[in-house]
Protein backbone atom coordinates (compact mmCIF):
# COMPACT_ATOMS: atom_id res chain seq x y z
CA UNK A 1 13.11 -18.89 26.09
CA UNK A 2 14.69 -15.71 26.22
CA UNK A 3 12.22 -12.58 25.59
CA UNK A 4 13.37 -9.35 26.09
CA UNK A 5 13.46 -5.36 24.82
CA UNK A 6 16.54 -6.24 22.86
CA UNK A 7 15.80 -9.66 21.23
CA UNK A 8 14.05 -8.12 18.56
CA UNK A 9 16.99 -6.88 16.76
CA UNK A 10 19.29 -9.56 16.77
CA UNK A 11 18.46 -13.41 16.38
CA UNK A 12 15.12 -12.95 17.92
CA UNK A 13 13.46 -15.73 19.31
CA UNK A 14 10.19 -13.49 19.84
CA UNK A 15 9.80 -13.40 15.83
CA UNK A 16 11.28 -16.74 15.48
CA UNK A 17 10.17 -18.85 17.84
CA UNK A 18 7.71 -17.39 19.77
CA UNK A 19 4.64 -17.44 16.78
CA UNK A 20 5.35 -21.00 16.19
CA UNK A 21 4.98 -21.94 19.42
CA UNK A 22 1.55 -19.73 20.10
CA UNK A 23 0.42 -21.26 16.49
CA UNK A 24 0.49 -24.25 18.32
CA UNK A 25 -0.17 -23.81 21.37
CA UNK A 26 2.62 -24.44 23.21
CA UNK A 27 3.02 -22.87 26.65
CA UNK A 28 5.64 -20.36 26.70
CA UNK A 29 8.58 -20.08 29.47
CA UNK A 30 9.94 -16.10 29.63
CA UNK A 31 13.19 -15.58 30.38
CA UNK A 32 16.60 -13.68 30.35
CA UNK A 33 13.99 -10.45 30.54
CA UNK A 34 17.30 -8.20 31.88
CA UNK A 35 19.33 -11.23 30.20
CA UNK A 36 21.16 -11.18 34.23
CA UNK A 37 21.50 -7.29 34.58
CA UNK A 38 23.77 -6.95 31.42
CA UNK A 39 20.78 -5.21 29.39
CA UNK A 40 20.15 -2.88 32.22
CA UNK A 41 24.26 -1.74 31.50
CA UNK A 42 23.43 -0.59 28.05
CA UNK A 43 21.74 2.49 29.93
CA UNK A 44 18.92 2.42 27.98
CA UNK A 45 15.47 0.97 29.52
CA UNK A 46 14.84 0.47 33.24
CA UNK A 47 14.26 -2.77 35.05
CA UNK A 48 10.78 -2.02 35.24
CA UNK A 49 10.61 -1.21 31.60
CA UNK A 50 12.64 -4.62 31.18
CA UNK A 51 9.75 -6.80 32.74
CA UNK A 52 6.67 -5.13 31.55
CA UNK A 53 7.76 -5.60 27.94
CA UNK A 54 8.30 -9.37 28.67
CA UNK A 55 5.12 -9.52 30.62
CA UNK A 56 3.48 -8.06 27.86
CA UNK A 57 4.15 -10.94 25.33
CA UNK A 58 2.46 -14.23 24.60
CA UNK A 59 3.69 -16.21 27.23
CA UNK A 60 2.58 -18.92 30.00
CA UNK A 61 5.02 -16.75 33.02
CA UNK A 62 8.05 -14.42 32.89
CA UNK A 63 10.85 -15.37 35.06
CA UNK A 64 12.98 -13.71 36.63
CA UNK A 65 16.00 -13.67 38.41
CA UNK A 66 15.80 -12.66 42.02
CA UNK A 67 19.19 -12.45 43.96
CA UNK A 68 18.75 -9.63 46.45
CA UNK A 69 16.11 -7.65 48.42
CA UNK A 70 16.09 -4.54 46.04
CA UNK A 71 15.33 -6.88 42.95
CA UNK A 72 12.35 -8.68 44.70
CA UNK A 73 10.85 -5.28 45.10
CA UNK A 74 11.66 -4.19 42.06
CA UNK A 75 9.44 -7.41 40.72
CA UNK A 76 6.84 -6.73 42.79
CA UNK A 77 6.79 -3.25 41.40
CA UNK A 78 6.26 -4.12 38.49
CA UNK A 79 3.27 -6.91 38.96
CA UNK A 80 1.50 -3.94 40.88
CA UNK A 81 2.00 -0.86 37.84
CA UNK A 82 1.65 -3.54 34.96
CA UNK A 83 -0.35 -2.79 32.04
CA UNK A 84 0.07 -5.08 29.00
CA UNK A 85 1.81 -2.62 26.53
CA UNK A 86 -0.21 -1.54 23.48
CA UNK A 87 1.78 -2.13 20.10
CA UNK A 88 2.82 1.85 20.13
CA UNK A 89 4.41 1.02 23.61
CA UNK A 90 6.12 -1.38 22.18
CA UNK A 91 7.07 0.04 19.13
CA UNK A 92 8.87 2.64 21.24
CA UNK A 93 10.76 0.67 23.77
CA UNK A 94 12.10 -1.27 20.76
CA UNK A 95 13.65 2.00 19.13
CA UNK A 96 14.85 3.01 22.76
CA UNK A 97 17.20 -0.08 22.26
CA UNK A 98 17.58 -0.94 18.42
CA UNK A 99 21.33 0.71 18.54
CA UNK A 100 22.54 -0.85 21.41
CA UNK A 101 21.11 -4.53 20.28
CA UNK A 102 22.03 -4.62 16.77
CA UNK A 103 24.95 -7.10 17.33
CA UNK A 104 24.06 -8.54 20.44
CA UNK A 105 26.51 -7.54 22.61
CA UNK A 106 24.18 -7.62 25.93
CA UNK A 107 22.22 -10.66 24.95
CA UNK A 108 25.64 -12.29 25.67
CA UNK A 109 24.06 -15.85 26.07
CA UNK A 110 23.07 -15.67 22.58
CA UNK A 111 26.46 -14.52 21.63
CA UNK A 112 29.29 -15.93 23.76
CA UNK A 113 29.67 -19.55 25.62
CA UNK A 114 29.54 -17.26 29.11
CA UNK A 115 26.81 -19.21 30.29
CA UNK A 116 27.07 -22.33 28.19
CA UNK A 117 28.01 -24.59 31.05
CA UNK A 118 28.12 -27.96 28.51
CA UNK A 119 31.25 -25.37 27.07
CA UNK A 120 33.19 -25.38 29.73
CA UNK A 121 32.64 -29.30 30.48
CA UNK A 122 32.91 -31.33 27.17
CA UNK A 123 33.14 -33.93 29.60
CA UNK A 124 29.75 -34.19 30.26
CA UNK A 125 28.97 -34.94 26.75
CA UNK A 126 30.57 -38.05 26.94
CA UNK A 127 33.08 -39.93 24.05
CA UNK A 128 31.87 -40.62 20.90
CA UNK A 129 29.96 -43.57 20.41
CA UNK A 130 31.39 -47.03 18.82
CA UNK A 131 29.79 -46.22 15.49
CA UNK A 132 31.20 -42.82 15.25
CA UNK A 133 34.49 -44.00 16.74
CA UNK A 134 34.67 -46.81 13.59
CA UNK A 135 33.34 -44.12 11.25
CA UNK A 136 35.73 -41.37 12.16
CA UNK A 137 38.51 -42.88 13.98
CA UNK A 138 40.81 -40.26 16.27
C-alpha cells in the first residue's frame, strides 16, 4: 500500500489501513514511498528522508522504485544510515510536509486516474454480464 511522508494528511492509508492490518496481522507491502519522484518535486523532504520514514513504519518491506544508477545508491544509502525514526522524528517530517499534502496534489495516484491503467482500458473489464444486461438494458 502506499506509505509515505505525505499520506498522513490526506486520505491516509497509514491511519486507515495500516492499524487494521497490524491488528491482525497481516503482512504489510510499502510502497509509493517518493509516490514515483512527484513528492520529491514539492521541495520539501529528501529521498533519503522519503525512505527512512517508510522504513520506519509497521511494515513486512518498503519498495521502491529503482530506474537508474543514482537511485540504487541512493537506496543503498539509506539501508546503511537507517535508524527507525522515534515518534518526535516523525512528528517533524510530517509538519515539514502538512502544507504541501493537504489536498493531495503529489500523491497523484490517490488523486487522478494517471496511473489507473484499468482507466485507460475499460476494455479489460469486460461487458456487463447477462443479468445486469436484463436488469439494466443499454
Amino acid at each position: 500500500m502506499p506509505l509515505n511522508v505525505m499520506d498522513a494528511h490526506f486520505r491516509s492509508f497509514g491511519q486507515m489501513v495500516l492499524p487494521e492490518l497490524v491488528k491482525q496481522q497481516i503482512g504489510v507491502l510499502g510502497m509509493k514511498s517518493m509516490a514515483d519522484g512527484v513528492i520529491l518535486k514539492s521541495k520539501t523532504v529528501t529521498p533519503i528522508e522519503c525512505l527512512h520514514y517508510a522504513l520506519s513504519l509497521p511494515t513486512a518491506v518498503v519498495i521502491t522504485g529503482i530506474d537508474k544508477p543514482e537511485v540504487l545508491d541512493q537506496a543503498f544509502e539509506a539501508a546503511k544510515t537507517f535508524h527507525p525514526l522515534n515518534r518526535e522524528q516523525i512528528a517533524q517530517l510530517s509538519a515539514k510536509t502538512k502544507e504541501a499534502a493537504a489536498t493531495g496534489k503529489y500523491e497523484i495516484y490517490k488523486t487522478t486516474s494517471h496511473h489507473d491503467s484499468t482507466a485507460k482500458h475499460a476494455d479489460w473489464l469486460g461487458g456487463d454480464t447477462p443479468a445486469v444486461q436484463k436488469l439494466a438494458p443499454a
